[in-house]
PDB file of N, CA and C in Angstrom:
ATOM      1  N   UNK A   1      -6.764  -5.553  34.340  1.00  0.00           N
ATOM      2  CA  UNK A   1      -5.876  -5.058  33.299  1.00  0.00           C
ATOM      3  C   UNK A   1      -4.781  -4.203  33.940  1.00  0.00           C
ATOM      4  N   UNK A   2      -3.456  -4.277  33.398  1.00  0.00           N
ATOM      5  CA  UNK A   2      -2.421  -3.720  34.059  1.00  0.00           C
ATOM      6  C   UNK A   2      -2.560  -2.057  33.445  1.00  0.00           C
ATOM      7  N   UNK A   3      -1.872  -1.288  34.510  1.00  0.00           N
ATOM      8  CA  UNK A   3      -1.764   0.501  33.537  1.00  0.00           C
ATOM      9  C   UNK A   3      -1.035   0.235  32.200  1.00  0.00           C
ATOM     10  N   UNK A   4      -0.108  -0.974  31.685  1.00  0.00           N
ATOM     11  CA  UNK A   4       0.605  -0.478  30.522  1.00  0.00           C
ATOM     12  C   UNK A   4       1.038  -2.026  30.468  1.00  0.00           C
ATOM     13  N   UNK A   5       1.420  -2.195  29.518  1.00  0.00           N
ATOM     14  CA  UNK A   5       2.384  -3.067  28.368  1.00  0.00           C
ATOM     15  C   UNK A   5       3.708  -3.455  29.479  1.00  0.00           C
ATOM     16  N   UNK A   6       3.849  -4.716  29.667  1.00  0.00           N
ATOM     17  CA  UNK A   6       5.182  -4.866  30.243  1.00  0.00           C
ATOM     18  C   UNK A   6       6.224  -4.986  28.934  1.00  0.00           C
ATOM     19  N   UNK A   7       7.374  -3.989  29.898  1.00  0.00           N
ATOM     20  CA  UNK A   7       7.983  -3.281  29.120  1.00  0.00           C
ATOM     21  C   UNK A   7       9.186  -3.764  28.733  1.00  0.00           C
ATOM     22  N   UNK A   8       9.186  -4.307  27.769  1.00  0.00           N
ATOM     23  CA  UNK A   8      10.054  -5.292  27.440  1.00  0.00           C
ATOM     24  C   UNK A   8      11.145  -4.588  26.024  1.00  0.00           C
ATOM     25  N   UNK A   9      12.477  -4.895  25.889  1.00  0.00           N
ATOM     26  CA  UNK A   9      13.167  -3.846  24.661  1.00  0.00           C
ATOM     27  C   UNK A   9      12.838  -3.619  24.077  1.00  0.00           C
ATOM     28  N   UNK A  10      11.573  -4.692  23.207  1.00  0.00           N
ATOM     29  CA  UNK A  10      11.183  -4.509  22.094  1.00  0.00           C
ATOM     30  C   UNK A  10       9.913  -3.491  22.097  1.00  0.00           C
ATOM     31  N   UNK A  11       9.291  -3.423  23.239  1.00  0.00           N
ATOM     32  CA  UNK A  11       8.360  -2.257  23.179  1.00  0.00           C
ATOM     33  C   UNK A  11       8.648  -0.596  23.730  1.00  0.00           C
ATOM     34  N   UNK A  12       9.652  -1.244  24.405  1.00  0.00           N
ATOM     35  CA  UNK A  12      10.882   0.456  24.634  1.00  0.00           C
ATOM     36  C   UNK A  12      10.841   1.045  23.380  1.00  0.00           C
ATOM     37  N   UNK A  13      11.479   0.246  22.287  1.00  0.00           N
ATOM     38  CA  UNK A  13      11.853   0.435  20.923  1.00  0.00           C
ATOM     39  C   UNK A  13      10.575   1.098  20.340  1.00  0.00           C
ATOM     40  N   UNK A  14      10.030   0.496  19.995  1.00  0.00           N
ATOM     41  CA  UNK A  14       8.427   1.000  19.203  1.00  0.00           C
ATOM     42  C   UNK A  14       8.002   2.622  20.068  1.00  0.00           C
ATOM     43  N   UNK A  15       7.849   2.063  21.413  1.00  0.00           N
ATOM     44  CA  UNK A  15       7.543   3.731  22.410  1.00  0.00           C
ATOM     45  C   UNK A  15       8.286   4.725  22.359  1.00  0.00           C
ATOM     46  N   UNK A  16       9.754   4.768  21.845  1.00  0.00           N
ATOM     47  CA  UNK A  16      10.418   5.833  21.605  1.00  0.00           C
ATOM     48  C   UNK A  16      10.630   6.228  20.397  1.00  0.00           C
ATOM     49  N   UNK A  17      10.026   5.247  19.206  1.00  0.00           N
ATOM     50  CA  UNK A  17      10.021   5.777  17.933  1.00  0.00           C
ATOM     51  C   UNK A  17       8.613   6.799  17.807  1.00  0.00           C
ATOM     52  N   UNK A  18       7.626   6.111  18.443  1.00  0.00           N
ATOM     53  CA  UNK A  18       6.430   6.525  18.525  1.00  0.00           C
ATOM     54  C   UNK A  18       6.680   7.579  18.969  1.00  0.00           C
ATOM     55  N   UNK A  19       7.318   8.133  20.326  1.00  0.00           N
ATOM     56  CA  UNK A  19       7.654   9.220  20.794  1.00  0.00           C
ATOM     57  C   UNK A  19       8.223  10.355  20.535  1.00  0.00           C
ATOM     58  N   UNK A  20       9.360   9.877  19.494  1.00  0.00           N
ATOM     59  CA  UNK A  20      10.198  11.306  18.678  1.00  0.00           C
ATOM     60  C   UNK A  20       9.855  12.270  18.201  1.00  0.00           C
ATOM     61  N   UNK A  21       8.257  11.839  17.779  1.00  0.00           N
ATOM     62  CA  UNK A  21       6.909  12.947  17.159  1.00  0.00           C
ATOM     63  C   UNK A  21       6.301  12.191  17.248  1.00  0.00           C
ATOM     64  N   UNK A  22       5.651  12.651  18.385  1.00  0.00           N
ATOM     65  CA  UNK A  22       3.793  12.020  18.764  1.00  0.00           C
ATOM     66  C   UNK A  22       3.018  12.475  17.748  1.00  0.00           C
ATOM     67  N   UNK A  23       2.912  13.455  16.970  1.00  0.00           N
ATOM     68  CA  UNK A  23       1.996  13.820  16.308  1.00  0.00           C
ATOM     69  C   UNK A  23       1.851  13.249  15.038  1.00  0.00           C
ATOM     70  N   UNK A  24       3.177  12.485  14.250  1.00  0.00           N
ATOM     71  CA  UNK A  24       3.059  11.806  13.146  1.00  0.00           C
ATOM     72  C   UNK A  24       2.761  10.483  13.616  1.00  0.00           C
ATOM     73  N   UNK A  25       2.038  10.226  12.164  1.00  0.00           N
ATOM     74  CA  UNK A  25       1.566   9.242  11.837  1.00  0.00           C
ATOM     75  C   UNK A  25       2.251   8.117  11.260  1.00  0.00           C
ATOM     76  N   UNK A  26       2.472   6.418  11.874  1.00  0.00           N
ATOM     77  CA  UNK A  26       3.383   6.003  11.024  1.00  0.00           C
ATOM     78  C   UNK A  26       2.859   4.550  11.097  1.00  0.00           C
ATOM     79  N   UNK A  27       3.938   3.807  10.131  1.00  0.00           N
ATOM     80  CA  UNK A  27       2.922   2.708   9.396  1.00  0.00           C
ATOM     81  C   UNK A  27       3.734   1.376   9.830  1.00  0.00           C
ATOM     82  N   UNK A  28       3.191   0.249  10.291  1.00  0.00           N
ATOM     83  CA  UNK A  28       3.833  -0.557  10.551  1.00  0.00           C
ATOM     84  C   UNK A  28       5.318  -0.815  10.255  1.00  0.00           C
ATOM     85  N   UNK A  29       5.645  -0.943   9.102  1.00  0.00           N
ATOM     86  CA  UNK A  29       6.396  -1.434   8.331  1.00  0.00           C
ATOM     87  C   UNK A  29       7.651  -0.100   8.375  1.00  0.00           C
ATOM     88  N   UNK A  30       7.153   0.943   8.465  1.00  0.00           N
ATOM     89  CA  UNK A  30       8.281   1.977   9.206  1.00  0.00           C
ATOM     90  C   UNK A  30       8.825   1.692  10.324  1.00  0.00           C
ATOM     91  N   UNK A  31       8.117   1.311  11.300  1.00  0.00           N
ATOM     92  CA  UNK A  31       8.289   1.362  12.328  1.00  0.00           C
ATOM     93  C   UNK A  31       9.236  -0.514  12.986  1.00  0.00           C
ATOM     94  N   UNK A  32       9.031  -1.388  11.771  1.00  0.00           N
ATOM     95  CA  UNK A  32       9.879  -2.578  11.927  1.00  0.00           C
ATOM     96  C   UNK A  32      11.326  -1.603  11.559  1.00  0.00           C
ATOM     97  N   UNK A  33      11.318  -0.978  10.227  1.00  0.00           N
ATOM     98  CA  UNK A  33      12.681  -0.559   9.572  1.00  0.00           C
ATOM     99  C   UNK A  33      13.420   0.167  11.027  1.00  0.00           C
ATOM    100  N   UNK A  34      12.953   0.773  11.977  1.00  0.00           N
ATOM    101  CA  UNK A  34      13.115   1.941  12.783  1.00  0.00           C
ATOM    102  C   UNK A  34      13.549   1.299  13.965  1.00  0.00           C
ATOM    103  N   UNK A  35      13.054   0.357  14.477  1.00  0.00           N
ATOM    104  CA  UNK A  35      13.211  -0.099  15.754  1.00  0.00           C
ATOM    105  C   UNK A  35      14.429  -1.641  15.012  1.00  0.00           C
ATOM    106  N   UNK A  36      14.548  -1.829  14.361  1.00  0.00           N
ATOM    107  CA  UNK A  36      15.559  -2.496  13.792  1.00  0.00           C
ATOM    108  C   UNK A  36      14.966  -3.816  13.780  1.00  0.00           C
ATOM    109  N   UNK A  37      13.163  -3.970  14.180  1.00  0.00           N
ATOM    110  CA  UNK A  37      12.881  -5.530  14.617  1.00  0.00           C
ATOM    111  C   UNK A  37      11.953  -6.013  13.535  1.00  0.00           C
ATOM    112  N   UNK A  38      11.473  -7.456  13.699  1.00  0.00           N
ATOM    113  CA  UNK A  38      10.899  -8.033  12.333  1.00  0.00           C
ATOM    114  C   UNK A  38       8.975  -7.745  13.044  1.00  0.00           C
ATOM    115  N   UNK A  39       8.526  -7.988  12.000  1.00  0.00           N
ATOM    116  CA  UNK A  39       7.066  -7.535  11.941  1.00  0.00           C
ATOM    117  C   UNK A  39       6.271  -8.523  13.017  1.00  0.00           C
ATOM    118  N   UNK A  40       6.916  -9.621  13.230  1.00  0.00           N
ATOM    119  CA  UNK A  40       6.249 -10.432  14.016  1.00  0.00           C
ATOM    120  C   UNK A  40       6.362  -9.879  15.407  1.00  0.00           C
ATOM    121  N   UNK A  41       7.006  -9.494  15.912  1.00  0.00           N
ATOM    122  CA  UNK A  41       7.422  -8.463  16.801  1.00  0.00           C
ATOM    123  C   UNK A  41       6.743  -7.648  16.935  1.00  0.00           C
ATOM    124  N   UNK A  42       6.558  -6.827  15.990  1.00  0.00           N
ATOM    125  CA  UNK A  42       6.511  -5.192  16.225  1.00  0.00           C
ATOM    126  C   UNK A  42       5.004  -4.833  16.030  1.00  0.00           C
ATOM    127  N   UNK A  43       4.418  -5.838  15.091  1.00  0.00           N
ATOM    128  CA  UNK A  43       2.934  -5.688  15.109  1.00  0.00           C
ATOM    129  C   UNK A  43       2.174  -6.241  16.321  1.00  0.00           C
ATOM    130  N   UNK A  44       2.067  -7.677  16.828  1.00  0.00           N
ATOM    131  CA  UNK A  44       1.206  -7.697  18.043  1.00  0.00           C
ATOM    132  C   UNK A  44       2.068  -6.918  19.367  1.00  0.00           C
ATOM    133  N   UNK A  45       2.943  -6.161  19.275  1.00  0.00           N
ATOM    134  CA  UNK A  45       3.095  -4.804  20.017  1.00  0.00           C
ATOM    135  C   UNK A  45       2.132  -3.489  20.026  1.00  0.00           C
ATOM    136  N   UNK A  46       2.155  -3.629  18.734  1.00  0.00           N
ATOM    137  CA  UNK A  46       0.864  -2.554  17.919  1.00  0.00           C
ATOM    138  C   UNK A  46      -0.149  -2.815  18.409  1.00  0.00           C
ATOM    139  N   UNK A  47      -0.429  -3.979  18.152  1.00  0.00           N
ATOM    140  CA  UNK A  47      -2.247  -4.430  18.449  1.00  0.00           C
ATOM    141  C   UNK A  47      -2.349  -4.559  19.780  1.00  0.00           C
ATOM    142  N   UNK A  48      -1.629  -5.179  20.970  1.00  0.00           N
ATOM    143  CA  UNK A  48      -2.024  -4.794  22.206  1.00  0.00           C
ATOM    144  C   UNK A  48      -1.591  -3.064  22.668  1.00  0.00           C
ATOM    145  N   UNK A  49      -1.204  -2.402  22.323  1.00  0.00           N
ATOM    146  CA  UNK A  49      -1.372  -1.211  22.467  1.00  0.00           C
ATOM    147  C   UNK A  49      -2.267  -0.322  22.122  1.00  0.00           C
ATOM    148  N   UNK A  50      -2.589  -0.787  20.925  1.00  0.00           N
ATOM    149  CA  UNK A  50      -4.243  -0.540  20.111  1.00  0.00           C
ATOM    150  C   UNK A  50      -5.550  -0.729  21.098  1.00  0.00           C
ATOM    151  N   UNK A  51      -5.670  -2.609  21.275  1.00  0.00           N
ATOM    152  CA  UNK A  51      -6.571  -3.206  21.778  1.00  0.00           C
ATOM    153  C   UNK A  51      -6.652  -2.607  23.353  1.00  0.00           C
ATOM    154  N   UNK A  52      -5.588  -3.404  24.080  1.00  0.00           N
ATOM    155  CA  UNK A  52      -5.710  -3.531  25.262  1.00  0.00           C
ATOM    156  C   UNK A  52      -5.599  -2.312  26.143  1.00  0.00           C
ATOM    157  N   UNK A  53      -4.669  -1.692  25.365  1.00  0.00           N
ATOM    158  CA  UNK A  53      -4.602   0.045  26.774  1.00  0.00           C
ATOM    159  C   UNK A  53      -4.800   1.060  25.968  1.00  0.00           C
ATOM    160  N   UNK A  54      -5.367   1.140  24.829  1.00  0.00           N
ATOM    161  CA  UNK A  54      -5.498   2.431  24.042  1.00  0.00           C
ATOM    162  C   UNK A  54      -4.708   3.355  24.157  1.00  0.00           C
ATOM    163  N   UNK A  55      -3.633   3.156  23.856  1.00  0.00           N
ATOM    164  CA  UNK A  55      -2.854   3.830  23.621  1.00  0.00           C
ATOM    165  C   UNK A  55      -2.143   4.725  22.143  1.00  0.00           C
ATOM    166  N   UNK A  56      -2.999   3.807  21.186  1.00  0.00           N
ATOM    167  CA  UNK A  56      -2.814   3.967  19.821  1.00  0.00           C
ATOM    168  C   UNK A  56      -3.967   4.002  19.010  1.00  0.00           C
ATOM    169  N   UNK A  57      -4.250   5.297  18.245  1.00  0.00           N
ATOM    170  CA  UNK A  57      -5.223   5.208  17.140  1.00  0.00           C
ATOM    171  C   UNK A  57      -4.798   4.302  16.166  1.00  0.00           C
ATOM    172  N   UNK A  58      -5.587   3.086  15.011  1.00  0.00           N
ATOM    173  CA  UNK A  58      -4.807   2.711  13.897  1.00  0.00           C
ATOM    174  C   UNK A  58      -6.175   3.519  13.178  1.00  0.00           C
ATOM    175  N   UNK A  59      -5.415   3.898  11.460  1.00  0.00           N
ATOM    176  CA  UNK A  59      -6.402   3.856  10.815  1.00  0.00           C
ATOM    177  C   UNK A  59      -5.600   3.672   9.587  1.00  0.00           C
ATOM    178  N   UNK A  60      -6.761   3.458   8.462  1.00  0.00           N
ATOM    179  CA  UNK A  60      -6.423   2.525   7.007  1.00  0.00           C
ATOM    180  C   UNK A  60      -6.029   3.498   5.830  1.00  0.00           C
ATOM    181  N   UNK A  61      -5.029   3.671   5.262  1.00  0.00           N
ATOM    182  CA  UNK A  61      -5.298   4.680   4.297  1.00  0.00           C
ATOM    183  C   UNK A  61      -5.956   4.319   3.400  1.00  0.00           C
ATOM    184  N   UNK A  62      -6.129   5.878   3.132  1.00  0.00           N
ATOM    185  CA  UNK A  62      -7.188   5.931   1.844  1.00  0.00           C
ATOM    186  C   UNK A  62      -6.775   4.915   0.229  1.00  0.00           C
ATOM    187  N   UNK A  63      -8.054   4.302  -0.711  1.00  0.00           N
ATOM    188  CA  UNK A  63      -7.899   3.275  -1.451  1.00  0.00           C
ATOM    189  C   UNK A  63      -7.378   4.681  -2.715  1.00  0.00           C
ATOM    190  N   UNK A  64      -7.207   5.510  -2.817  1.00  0.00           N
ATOM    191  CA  UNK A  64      -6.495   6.690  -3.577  1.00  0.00           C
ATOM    192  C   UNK A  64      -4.930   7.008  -3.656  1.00  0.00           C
ATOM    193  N   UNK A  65      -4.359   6.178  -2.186  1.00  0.00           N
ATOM    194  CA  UNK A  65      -3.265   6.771  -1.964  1.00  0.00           C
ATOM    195  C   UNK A  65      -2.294   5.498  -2.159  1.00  0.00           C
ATOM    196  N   UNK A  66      -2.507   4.567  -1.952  1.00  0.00           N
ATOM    197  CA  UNK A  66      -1.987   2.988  -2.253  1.00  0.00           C
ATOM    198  C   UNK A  66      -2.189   2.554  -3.571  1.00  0.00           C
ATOM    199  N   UNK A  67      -3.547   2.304  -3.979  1.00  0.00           N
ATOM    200  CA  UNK A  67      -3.834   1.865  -5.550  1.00  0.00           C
ATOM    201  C   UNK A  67      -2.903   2.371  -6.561  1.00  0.00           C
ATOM    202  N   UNK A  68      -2.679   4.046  -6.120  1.00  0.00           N
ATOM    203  CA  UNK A  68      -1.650   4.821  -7.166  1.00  0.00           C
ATOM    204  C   UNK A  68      -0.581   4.276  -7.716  1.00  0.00           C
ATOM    205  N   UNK A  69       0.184   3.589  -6.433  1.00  0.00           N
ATOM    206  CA  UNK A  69       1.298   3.061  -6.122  1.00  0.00           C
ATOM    207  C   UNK A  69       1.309   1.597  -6.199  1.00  0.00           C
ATOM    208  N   UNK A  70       0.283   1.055  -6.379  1.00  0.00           N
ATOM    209  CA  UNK A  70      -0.062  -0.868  -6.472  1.00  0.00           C
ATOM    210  C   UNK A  70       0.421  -1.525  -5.471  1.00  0.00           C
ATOM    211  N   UNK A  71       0.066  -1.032  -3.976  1.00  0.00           N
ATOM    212  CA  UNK A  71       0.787  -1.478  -3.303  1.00  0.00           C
ATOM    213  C   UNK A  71      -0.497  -2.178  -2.391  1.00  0.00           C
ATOM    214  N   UNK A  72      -0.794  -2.687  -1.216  1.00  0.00           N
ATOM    215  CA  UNK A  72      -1.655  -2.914   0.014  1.00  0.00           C
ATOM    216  C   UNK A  72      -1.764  -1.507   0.788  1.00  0.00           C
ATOM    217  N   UNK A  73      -2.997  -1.504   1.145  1.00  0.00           N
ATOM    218  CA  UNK A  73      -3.384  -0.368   1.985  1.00  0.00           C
ATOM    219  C   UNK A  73      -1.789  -0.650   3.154  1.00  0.00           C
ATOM    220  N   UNK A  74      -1.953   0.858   3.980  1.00  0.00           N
ATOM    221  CA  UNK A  74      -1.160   0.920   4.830  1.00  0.00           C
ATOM    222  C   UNK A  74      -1.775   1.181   5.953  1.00  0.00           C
ATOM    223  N   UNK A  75      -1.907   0.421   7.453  1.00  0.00           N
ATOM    224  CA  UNK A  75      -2.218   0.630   8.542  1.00  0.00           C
ATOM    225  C   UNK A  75      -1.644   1.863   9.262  1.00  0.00           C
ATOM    226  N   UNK A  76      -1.924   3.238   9.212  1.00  0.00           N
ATOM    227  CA  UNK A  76      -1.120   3.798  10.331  1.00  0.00           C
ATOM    228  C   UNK A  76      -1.757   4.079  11.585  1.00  0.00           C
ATOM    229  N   UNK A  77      -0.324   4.616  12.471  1.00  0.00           N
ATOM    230  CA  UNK A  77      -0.667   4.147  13.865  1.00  0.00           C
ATOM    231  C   UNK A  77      -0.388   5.457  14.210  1.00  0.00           C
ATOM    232  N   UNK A  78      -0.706   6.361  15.491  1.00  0.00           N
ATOM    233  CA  UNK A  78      -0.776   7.199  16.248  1.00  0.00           C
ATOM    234  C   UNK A  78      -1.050   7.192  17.795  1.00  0.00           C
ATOM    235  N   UNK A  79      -0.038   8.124  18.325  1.00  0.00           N
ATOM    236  CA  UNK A  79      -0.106   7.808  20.417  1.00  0.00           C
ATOM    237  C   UNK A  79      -1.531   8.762  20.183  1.00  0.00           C
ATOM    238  N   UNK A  80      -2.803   7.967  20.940  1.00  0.00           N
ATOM    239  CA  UNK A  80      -3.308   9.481  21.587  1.00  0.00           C
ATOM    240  C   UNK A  80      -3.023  10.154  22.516  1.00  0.00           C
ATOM    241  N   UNK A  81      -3.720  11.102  22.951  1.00  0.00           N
ATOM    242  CA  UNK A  81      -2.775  12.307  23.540  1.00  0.00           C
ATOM    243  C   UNK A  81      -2.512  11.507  25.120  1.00  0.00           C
ATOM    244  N   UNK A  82      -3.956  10.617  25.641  1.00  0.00           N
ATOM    245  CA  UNK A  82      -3.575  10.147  26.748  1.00  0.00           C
ATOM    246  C   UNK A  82      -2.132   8.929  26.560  1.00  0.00           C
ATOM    247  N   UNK A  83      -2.386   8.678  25.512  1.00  0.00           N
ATOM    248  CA  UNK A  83      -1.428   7.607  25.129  1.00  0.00           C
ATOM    249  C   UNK A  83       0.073   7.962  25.449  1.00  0.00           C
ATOM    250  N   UNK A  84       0.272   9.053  24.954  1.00  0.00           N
ATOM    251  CA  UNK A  84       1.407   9.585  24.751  1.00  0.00           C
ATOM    252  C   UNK A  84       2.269   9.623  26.207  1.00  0.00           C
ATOM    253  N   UNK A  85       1.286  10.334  26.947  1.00  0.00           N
ATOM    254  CA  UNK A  85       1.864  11.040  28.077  1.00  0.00           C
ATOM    255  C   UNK A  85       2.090   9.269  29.052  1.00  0.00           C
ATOM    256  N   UNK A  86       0.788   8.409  29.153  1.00  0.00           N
ATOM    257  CA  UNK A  86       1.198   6.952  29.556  1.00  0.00           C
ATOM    258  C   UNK A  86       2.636   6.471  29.483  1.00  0.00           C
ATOM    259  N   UNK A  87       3.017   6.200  27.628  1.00  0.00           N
ATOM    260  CA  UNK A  87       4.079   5.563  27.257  1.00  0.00           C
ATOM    261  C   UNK A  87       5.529   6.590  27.436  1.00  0.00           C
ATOM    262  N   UNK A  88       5.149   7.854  27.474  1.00  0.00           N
ATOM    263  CA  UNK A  88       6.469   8.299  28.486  1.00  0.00           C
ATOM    264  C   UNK A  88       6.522   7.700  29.786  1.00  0.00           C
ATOM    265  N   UNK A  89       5.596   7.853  30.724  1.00  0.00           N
ATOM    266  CA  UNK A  89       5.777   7.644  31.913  1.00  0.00           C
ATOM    267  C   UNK A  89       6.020   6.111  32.352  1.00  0.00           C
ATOM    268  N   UNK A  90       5.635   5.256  31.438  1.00  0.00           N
ATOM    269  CA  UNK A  90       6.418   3.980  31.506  1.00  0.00           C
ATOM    270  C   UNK A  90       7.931   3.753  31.064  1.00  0.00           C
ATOM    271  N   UNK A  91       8.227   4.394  29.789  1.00  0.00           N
ATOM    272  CA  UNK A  91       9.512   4.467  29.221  1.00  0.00           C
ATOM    273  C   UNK A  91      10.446   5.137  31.159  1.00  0.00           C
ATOM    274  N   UNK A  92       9.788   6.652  31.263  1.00  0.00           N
ATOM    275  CA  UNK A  92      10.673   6.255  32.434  1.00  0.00           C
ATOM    276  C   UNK A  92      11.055   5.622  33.894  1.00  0.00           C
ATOM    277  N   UNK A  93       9.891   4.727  34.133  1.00  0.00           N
ATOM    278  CA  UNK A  93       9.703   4.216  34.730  1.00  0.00           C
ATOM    279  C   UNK A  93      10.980   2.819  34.452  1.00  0.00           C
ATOM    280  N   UNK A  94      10.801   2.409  33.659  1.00  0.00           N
ATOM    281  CA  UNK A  94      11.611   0.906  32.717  1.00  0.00           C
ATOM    282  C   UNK A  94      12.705   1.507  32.914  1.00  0.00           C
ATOM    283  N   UNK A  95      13.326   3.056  32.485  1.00  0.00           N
ATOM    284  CA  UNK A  95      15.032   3.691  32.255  1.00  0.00           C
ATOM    285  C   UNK A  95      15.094   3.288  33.587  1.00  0.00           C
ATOM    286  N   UNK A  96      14.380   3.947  34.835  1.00  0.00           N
ATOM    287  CA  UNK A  96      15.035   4.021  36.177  1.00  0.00           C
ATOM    288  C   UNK A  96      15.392   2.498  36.605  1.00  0.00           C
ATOM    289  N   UNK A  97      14.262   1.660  36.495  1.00  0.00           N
ATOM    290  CA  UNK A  97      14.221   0.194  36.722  1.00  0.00           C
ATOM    291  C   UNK A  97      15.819  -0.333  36.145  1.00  0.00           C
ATOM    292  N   UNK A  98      15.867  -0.117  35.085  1.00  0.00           N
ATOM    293  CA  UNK A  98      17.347  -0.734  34.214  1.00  0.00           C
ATOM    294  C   UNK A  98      18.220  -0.282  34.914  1.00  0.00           C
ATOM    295  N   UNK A  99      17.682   1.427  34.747  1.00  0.00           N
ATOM    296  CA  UNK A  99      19.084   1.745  35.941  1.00  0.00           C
ATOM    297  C   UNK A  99      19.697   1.267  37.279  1.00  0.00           C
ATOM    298  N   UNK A 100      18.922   1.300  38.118  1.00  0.00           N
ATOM    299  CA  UNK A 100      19.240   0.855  39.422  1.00  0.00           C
ATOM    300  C   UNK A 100      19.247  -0.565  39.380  1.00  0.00           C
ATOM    301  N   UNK A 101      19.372  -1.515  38.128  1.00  0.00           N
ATOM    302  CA  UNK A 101      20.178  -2.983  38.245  1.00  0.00           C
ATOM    303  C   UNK A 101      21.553  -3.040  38.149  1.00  0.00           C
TER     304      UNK A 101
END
């Protein structure tokens, strides 16, 4: 298994939204609106970051907080703390790389 996600725009994108506040919590479908990309994209980004390098807590909201609203539960996502500090150090790893092309 590699240390991280090859780092491709579209996961730059997601890692620096994720990054702006590590500490919030956010939900797929924010995070398509945010990074400007479509869900097909932006979710199996999610899930190998989830799955493969743990880098991301997901969890389900509560059936109290959706039902209200008649909507589908919402998946949100969170860096853990090792996560966090990882997907910086790749983000600058990728800036320098871009740079010096």
């Amino acid at each position: 298994m590699a240390d991280g996600p090859r780092m491709t725009l579209q996961t730059m994108l997601v890692l620096q939204v994720l990054l702006s506040d590590p500490a919030q919590r956010r939900y797929g479908l924010e995070l398509c609106e945010k990074t400007c990309q479509h869900p097909g994209t932006v979710y199996p980004i999610l899930a190998r970051l989830e799955r493969e390098f743990g880098w991301l807590e997901r969890h389900e909201e509560a059936p109290a907080d959706h039902l209200a609203e008649g909507r589908r539960a919402r998946h949100y996502y969170l860096l853990t703390d090792e996560g966090a500090v990882k997907a910086r150090a790749a983000l600058d790893r990728a800036e320098r790389s871009r740079a010096l092309r």
